[in-house]
N, C-alpha and C. Protein backbone atom coordinates (compact mmCIF):
# COMPACT_ATOMS: atom_id res chain seq x y z
N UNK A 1 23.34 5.94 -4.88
CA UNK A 1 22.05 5.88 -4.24
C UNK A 1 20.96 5.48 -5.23
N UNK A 2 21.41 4.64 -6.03
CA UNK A 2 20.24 4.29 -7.25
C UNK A 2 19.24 3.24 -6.38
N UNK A 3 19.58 2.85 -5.86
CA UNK A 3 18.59 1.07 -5.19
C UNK A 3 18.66 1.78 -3.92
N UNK A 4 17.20 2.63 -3.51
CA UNK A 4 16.99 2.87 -2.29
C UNK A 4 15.96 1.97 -2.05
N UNK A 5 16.04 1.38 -0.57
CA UNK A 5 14.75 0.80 -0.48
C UNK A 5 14.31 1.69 1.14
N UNK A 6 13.47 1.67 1.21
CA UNK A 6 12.88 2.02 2.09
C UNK A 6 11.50 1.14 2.90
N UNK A 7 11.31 0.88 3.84
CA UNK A 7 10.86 0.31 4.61
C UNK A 7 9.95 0.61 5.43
N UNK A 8 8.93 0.44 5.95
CA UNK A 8 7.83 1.03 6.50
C UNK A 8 7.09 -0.06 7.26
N UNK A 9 6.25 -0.02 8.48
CA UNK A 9 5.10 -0.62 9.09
C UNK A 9 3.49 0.21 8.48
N UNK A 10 2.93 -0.42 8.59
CA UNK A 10 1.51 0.22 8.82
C UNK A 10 1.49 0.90 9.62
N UNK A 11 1.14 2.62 9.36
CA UNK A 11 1.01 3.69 9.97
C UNK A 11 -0.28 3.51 11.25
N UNK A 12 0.09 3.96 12.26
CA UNK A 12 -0.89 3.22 13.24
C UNK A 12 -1.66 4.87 13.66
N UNK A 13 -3.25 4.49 13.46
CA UNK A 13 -3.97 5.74 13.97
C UNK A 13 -4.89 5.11 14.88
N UNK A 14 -5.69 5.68 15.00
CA UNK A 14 -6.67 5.53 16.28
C UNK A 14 -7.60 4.58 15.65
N UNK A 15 -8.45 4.53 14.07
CA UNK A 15 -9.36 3.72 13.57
C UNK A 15 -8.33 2.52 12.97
N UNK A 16 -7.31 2.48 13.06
CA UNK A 16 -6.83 1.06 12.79
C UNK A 16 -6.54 0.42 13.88
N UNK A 17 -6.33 0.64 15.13
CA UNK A 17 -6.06 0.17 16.24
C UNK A 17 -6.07 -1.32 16.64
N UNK A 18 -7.53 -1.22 16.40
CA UNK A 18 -8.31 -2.68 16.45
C UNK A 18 -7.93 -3.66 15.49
N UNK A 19 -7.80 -3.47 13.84
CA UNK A 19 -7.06 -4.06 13.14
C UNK A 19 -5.75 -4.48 13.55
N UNK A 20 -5.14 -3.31 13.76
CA UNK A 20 -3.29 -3.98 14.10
C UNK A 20 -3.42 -4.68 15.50
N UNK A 21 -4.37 -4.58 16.22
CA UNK A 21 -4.43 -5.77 16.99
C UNK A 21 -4.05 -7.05 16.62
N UNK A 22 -5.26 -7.27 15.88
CA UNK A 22 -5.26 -8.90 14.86
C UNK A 22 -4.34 -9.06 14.53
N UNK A 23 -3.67 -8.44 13.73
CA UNK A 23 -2.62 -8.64 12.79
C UNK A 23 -1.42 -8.88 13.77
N UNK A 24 -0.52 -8.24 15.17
CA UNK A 24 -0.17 -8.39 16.14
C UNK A 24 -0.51 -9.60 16.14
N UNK A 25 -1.32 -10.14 16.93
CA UNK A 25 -1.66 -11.37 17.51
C UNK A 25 -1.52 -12.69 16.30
N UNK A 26 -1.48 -12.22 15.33
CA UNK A 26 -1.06 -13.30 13.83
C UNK A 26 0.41 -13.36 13.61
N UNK A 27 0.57 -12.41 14.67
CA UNK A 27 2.52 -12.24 14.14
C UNK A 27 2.67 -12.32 13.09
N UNK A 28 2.56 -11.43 12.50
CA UNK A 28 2.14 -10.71 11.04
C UNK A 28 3.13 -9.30 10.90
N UNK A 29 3.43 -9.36 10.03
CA UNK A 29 4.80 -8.29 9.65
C UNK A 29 3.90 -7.51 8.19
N UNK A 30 3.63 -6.91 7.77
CA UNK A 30 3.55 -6.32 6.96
C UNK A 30 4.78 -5.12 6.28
N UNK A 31 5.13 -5.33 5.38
CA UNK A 31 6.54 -4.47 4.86
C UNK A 31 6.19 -3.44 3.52
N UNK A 32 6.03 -2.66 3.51
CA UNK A 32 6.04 -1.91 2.61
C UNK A 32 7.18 -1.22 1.82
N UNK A 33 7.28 -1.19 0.40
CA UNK A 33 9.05 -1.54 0.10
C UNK A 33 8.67 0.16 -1.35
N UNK A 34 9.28 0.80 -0.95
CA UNK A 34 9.20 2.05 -2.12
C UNK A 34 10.57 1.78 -2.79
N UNK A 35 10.49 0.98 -4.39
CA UNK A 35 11.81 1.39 -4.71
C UNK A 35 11.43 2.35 -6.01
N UNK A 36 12.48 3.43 -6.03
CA UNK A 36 12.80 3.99 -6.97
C UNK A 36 13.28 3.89 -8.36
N UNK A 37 12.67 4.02 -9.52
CA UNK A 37 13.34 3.64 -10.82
C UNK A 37 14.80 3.67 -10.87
N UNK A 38 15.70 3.30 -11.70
CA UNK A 38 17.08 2.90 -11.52
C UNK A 38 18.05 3.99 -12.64
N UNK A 39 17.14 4.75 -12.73
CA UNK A 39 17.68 5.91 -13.73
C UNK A 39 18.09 7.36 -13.15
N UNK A 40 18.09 6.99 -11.43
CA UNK A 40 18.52 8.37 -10.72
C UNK A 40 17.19 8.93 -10.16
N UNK A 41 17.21 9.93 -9.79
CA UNK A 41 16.66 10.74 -8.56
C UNK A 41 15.48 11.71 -9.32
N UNK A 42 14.97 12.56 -8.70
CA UNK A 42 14.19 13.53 -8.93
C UNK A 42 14.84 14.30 -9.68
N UNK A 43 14.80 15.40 -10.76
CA UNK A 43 15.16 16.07 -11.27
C UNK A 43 15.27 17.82 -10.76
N UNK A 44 16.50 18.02 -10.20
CA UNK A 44 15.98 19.41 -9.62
C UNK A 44 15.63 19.55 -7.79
N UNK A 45 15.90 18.35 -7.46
CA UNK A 45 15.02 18.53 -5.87
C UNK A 45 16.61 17.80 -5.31
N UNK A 46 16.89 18.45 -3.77
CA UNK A 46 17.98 17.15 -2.81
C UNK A 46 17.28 16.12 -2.57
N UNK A 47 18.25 15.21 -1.54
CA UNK A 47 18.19 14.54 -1.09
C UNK A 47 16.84 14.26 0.28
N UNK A 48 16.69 15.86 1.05
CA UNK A 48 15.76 16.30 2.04
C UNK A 48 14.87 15.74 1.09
N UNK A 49 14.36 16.70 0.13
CA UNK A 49 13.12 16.67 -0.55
C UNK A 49 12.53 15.34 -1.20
N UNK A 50 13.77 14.44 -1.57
CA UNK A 50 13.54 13.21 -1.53
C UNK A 50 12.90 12.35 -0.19
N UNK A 51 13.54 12.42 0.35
CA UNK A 51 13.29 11.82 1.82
C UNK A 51 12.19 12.23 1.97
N UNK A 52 11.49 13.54 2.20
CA UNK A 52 10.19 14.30 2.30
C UNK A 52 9.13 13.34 1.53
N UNK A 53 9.24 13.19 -0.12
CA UNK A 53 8.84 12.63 -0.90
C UNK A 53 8.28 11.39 -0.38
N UNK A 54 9.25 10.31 -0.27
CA UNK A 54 8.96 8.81 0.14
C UNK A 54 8.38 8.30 1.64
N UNK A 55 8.90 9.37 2.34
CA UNK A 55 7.83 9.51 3.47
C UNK A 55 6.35 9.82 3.44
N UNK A 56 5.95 10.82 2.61
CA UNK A 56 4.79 11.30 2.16
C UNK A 56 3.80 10.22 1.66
N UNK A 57 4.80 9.29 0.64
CA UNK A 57 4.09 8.41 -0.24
C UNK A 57 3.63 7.29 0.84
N UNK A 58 4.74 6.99 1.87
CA UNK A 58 4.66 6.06 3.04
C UNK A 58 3.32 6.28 3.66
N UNK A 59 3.29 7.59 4.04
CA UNK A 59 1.68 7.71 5.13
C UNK A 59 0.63 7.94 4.02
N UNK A 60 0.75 8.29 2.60
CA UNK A 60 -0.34 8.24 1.66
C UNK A 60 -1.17 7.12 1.93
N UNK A 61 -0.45 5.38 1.78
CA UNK A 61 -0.55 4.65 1.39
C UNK A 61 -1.55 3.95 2.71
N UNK A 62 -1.81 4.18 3.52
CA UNK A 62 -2.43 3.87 4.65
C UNK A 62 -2.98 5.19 5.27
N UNK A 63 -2.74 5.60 4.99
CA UNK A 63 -4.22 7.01 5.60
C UNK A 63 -4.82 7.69 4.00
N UNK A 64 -6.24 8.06 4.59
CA UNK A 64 -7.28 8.43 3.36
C UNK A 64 -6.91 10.07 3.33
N UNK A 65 -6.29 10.42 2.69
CA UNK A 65 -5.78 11.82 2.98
C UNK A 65 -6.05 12.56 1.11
N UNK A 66 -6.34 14.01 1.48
CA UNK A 66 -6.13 14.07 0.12
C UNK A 66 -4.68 14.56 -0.62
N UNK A 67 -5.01 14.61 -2.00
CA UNK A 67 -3.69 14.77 -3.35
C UNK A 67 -3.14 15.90 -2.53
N UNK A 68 -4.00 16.89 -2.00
CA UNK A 68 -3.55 18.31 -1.99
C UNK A 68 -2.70 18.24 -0.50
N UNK A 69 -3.06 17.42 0.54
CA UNK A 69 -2.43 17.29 1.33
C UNK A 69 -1.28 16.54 1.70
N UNK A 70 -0.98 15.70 0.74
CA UNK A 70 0.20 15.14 0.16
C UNK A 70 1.30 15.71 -0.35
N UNK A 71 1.18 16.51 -1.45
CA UNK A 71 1.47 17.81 -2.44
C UNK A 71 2.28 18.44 -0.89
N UNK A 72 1.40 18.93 -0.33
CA UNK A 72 1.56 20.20 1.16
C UNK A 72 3.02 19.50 1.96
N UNK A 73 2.98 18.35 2.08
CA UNK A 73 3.43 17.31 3.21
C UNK A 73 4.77 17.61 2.60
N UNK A 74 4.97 17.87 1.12
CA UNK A 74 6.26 17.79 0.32
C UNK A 74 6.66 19.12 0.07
N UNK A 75 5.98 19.72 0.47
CA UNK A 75 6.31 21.35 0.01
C UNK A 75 6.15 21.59 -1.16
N UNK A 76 5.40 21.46 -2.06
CA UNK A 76 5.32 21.24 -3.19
C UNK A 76 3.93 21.76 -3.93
N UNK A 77 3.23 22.55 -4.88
CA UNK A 77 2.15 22.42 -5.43
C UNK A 77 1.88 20.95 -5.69
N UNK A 78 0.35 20.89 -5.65
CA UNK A 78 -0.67 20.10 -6.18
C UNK A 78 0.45 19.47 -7.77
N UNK A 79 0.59 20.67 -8.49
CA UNK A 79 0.60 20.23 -10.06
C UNK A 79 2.18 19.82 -10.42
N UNK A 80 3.05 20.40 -9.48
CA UNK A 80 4.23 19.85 -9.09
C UNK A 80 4.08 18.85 -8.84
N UNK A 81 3.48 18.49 -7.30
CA UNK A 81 3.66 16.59 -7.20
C UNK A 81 3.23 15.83 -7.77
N UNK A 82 2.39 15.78 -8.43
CA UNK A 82 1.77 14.99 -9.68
C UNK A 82 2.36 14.92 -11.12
N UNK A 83 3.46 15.89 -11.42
CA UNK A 83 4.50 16.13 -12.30
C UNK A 83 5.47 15.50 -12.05
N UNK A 84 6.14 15.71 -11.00
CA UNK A 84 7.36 14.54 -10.59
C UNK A 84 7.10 13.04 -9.98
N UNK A 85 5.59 13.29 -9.64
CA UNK A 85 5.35 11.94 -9.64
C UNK A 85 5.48 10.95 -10.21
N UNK A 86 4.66 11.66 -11.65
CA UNK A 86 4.29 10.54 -12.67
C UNK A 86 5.83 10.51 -13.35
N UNK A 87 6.95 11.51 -13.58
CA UNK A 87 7.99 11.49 -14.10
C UNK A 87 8.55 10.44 -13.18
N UNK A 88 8.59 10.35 -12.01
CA UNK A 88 9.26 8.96 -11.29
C UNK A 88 8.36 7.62 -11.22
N UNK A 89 7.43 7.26 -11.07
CA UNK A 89 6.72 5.99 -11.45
C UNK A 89 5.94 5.99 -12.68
N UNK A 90 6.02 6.55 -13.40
CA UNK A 90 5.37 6.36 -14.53
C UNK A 90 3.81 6.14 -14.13
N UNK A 91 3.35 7.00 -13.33
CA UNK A 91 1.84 6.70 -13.26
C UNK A 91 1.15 7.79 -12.33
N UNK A 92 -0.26 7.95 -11.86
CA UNK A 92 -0.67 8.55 -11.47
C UNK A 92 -0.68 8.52 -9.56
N UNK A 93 -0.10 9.70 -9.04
CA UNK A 93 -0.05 9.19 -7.49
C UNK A 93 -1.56 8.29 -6.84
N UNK A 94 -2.45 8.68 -7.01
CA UNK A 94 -3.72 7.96 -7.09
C UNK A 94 -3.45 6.33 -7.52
N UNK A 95 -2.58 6.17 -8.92
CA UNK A 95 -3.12 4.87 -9.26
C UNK A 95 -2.47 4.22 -8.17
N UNK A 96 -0.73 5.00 -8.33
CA UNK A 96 0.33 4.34 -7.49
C UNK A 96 -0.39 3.26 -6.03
N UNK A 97 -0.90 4.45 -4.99
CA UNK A 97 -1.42 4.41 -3.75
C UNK A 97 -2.17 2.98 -3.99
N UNK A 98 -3.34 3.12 -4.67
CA UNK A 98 -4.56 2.46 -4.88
C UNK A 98 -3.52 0.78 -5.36
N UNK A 99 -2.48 0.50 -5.99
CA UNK A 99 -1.95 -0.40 -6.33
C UNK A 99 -1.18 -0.74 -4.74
N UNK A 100 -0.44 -0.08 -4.15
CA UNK A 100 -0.06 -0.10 -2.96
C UNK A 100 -0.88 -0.76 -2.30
N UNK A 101 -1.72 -0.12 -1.86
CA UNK A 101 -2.99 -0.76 -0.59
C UNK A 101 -3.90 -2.30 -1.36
N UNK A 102 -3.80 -2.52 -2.34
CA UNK A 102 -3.93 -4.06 -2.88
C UNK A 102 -2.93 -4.66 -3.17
N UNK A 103 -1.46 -4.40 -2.52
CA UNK A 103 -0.52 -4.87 -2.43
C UNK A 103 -0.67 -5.06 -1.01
N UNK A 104 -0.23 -4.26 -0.26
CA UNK A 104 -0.99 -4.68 1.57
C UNK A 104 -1.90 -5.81 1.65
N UNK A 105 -3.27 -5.52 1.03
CA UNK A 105 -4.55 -6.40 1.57
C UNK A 105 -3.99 -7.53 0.97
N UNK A 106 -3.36 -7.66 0.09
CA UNK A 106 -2.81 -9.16 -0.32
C UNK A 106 -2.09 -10.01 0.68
N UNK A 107 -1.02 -9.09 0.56
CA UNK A 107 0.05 -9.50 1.84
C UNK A 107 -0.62 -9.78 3.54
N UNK A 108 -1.89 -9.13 3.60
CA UNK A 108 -2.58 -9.32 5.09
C UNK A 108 -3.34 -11.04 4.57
N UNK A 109 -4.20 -10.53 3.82
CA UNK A 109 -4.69 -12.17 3.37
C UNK A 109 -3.94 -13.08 3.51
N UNK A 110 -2.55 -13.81 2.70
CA UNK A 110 -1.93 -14.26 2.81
C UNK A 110 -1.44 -14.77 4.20
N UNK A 111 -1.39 -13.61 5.10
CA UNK A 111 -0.07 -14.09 6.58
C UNK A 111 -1.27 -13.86 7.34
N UNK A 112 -2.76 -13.21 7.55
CA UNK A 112 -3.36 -13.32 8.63
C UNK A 112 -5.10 -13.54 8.61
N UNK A 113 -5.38 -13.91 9.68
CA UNK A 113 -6.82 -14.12 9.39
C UNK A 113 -7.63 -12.94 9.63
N UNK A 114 -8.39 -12.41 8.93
CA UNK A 114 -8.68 -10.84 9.47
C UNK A 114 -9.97 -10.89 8.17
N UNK A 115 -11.25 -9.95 8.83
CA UNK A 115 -12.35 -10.05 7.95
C UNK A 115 -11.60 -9.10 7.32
N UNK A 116 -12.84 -9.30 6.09
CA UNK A 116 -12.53 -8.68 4.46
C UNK A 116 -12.73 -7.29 4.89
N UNK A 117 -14.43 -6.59 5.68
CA UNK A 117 -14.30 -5.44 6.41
C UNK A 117 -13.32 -4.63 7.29
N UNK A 118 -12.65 -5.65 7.82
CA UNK A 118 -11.48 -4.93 8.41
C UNK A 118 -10.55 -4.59 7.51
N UNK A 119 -10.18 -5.52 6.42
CA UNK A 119 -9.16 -5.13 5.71
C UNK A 119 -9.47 -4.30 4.76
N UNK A 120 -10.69 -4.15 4.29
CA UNK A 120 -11.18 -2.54 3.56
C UNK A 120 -10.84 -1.70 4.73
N UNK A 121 -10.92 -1.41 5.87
CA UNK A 121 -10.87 -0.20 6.91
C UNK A 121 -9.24 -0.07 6.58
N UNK A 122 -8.51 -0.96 6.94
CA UNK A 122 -7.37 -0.95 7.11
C UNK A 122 -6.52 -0.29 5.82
N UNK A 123 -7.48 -0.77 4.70
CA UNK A 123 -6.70 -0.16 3.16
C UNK A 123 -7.22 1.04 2.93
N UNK A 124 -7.99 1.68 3.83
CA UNK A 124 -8.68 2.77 3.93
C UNK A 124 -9.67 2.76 2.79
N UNK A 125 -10.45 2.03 2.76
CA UNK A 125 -11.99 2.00 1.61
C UNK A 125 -12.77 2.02 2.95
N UNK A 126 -13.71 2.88 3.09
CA UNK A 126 -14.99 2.78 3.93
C UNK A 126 -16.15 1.62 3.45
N UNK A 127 -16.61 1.80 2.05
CA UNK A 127 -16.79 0.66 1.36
C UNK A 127 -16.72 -0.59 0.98
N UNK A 128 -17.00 -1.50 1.86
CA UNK A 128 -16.17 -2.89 1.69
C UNK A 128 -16.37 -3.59 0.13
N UNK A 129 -17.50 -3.33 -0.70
CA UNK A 129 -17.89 -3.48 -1.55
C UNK A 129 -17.00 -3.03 -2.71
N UNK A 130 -16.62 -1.61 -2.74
CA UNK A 130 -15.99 -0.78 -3.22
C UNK A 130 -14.55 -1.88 -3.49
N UNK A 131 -14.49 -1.86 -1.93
CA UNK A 131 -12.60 -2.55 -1.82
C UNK A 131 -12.57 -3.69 -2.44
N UNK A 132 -13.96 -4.52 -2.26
CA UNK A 132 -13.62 -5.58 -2.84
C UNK A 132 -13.96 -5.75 -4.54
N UNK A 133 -14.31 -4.93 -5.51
CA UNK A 133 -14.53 -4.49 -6.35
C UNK A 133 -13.00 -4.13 -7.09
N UNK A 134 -12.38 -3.29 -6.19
CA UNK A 134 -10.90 -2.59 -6.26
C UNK A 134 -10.06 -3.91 -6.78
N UNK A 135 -10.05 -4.55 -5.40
CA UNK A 135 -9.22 -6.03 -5.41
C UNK A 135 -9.61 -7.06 -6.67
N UNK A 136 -10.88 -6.96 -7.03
CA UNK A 136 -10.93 -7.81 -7.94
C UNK A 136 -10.28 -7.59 -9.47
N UNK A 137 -10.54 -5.94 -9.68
CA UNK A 137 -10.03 -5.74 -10.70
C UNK A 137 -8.28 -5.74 -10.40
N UNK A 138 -7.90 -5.84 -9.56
CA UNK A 138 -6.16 -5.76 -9.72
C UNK A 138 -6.07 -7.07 -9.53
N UNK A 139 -6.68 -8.16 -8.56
CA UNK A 139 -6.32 -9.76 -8.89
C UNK A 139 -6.98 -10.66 -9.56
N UNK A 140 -8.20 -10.08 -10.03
CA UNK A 140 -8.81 -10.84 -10.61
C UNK A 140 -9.51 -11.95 -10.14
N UNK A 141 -9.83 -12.04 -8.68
CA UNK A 141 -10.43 -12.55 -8.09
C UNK A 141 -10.43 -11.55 -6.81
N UNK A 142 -11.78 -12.06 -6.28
CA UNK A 142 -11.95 -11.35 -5.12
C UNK A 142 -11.46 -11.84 -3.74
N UNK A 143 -11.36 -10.79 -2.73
CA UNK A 143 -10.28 -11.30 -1.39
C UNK A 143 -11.18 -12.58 -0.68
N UNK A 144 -12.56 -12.77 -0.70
CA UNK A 144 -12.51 -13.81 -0.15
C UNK A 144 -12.34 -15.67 -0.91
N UNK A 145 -12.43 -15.62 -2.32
CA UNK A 145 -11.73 -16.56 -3.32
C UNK A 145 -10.04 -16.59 -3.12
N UNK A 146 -9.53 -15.68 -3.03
CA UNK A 146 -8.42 -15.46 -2.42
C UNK A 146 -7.43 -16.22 -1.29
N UNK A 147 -8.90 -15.93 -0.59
CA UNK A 147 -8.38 -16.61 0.99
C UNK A 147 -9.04 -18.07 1.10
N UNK A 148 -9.92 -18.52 0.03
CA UNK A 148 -10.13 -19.85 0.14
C UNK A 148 -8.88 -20.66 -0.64
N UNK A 149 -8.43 -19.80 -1.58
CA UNK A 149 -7.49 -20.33 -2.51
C UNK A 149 -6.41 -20.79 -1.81
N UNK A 150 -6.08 -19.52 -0.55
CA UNK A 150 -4.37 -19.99 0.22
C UNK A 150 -5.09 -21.12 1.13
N UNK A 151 -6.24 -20.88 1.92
CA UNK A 151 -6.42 -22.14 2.74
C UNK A 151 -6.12 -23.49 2.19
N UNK A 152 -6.99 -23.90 1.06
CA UNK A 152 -6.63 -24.81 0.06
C UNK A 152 -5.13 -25.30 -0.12
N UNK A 153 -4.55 -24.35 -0.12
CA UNK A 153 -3.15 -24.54 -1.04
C UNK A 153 -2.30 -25.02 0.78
N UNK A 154 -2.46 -24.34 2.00
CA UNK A 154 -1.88 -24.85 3.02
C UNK A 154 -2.27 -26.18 3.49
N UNK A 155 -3.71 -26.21 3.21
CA UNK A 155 -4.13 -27.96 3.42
C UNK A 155 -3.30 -28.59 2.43
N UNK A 156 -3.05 -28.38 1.63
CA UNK A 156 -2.34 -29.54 0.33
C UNK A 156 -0.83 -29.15 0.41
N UNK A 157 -0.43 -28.26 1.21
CA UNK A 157 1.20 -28.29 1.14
C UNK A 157 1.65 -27.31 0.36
N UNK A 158 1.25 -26.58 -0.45
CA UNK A 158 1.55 -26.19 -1.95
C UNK A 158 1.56 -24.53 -1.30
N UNK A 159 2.36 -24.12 -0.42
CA UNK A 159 2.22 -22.34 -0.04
C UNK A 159 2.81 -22.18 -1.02
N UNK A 160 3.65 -22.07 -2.44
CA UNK A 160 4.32 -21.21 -3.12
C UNK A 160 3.59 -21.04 -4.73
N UNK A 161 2.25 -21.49 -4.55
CA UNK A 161 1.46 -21.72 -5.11
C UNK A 161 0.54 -20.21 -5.43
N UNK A 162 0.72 -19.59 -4.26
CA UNK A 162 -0.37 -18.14 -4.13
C UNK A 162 -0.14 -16.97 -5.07
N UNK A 163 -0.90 -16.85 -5.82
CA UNK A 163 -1.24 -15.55 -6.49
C UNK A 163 0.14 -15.21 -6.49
C-alpha cells in the first residue's frame, strides 16, 4: 500500500453551488490527487485512521474550516495532527492546504472560464485580493496574467506550453 492515490471532486456546499455550476457547464473535471510519501504509512495509527486522515485533508482543502476542527475530524489532538502531519508531508497542514487550493485555482483557470472572484470563493479566500496575492506568490504571476497566458497559447496552438 505504498502508492495510494486517492481521488476526490470538489466538495459541494451551499456557497459553492453557483461556482460548480460554471464549472459543470465547462465540462470541467477537477481531480484532486493525495499521494503519500513512499516510505510507508503513519507511524503508530491503522489503516481506519489513515483513511480518516486523507479524507479530512480532502474536505480541508475546499472548505474554510479550522486546524482544530480538522485535528477533531481525525480523532486526534490539535498537536498530534500537526505532528504526524508534518512527519508525513514534510510541511505545515496550513502550508499543505494553502498549496492545494493554488493547485485547484490553477487547474480551474486552465480547463474553465470562471471570474477570478469566484475562484477566490471557490478556494475559499473571501478576499479576492488576498487570493490573488496567494496565487502570485506560488506562480509567480497572477491568475488573471495566467489566463491571458493560456488564451494566448490556445490561439497559437501551443496548450503544452502552460505554467
Amino acid at each position: 500500500m505504498d502508492d495510494i492515490f486517492i481521488d476526490t471532486y470538489i466538495v459541494t456546499s451551499p456557497h459553492n453551488e453557483h461556482i460548480l455550476s460554471e464549472l459543470s457547464t465547462a465540462n470541467t473535471e477537477i481531480v484532486i490527487r493525495l499521494v503519500p510519501r513512499s516510505d510507508g504509512r503513519f507511524k503508530s495509527i491503522d489503516s481506519r485512521e489513515e483513511e480518516r486522515f486523507y479524507t479530512t485533508l480532502q474536505y480541508g482543502i475546499m472548505n474554510n474550516v479550522p486546524m482544530s476542527e480538522l485535528a477533531d475530524r481525525c480523532c486526534l489532538s490539535l498537536s498530534t495532527f500537526k505532528r504526524r502531519f508534518k512527519d508525513r508531508f514534510r510541511c505545515s497542514p496550513h502550508e499543505w492546504i494553502v498549496t492545494k487550493r493554488m493547485e485547484v485555482a490553477h487547474d480551474i483557470l486552465c480547463k474553465a472560464d470562471i471570474t477570478i472572484s469566484s475562484l477566490a470563493k471557490l478556494c475559499c479566500y473571501n478576499n479576492t485580493s488576498h487570493f490573488i496575492e496567494v496565487f502570485k506568490n506560488h506562480y509567480g504571476t497572477t491568475p488573471y496574467t495566467l489566463r491571458k497566458s493560456i488564451a494566448e497559447q490556445r490561439r497559437s496552438g501551443d496548450s503544452e506550453a502552460v505554467l
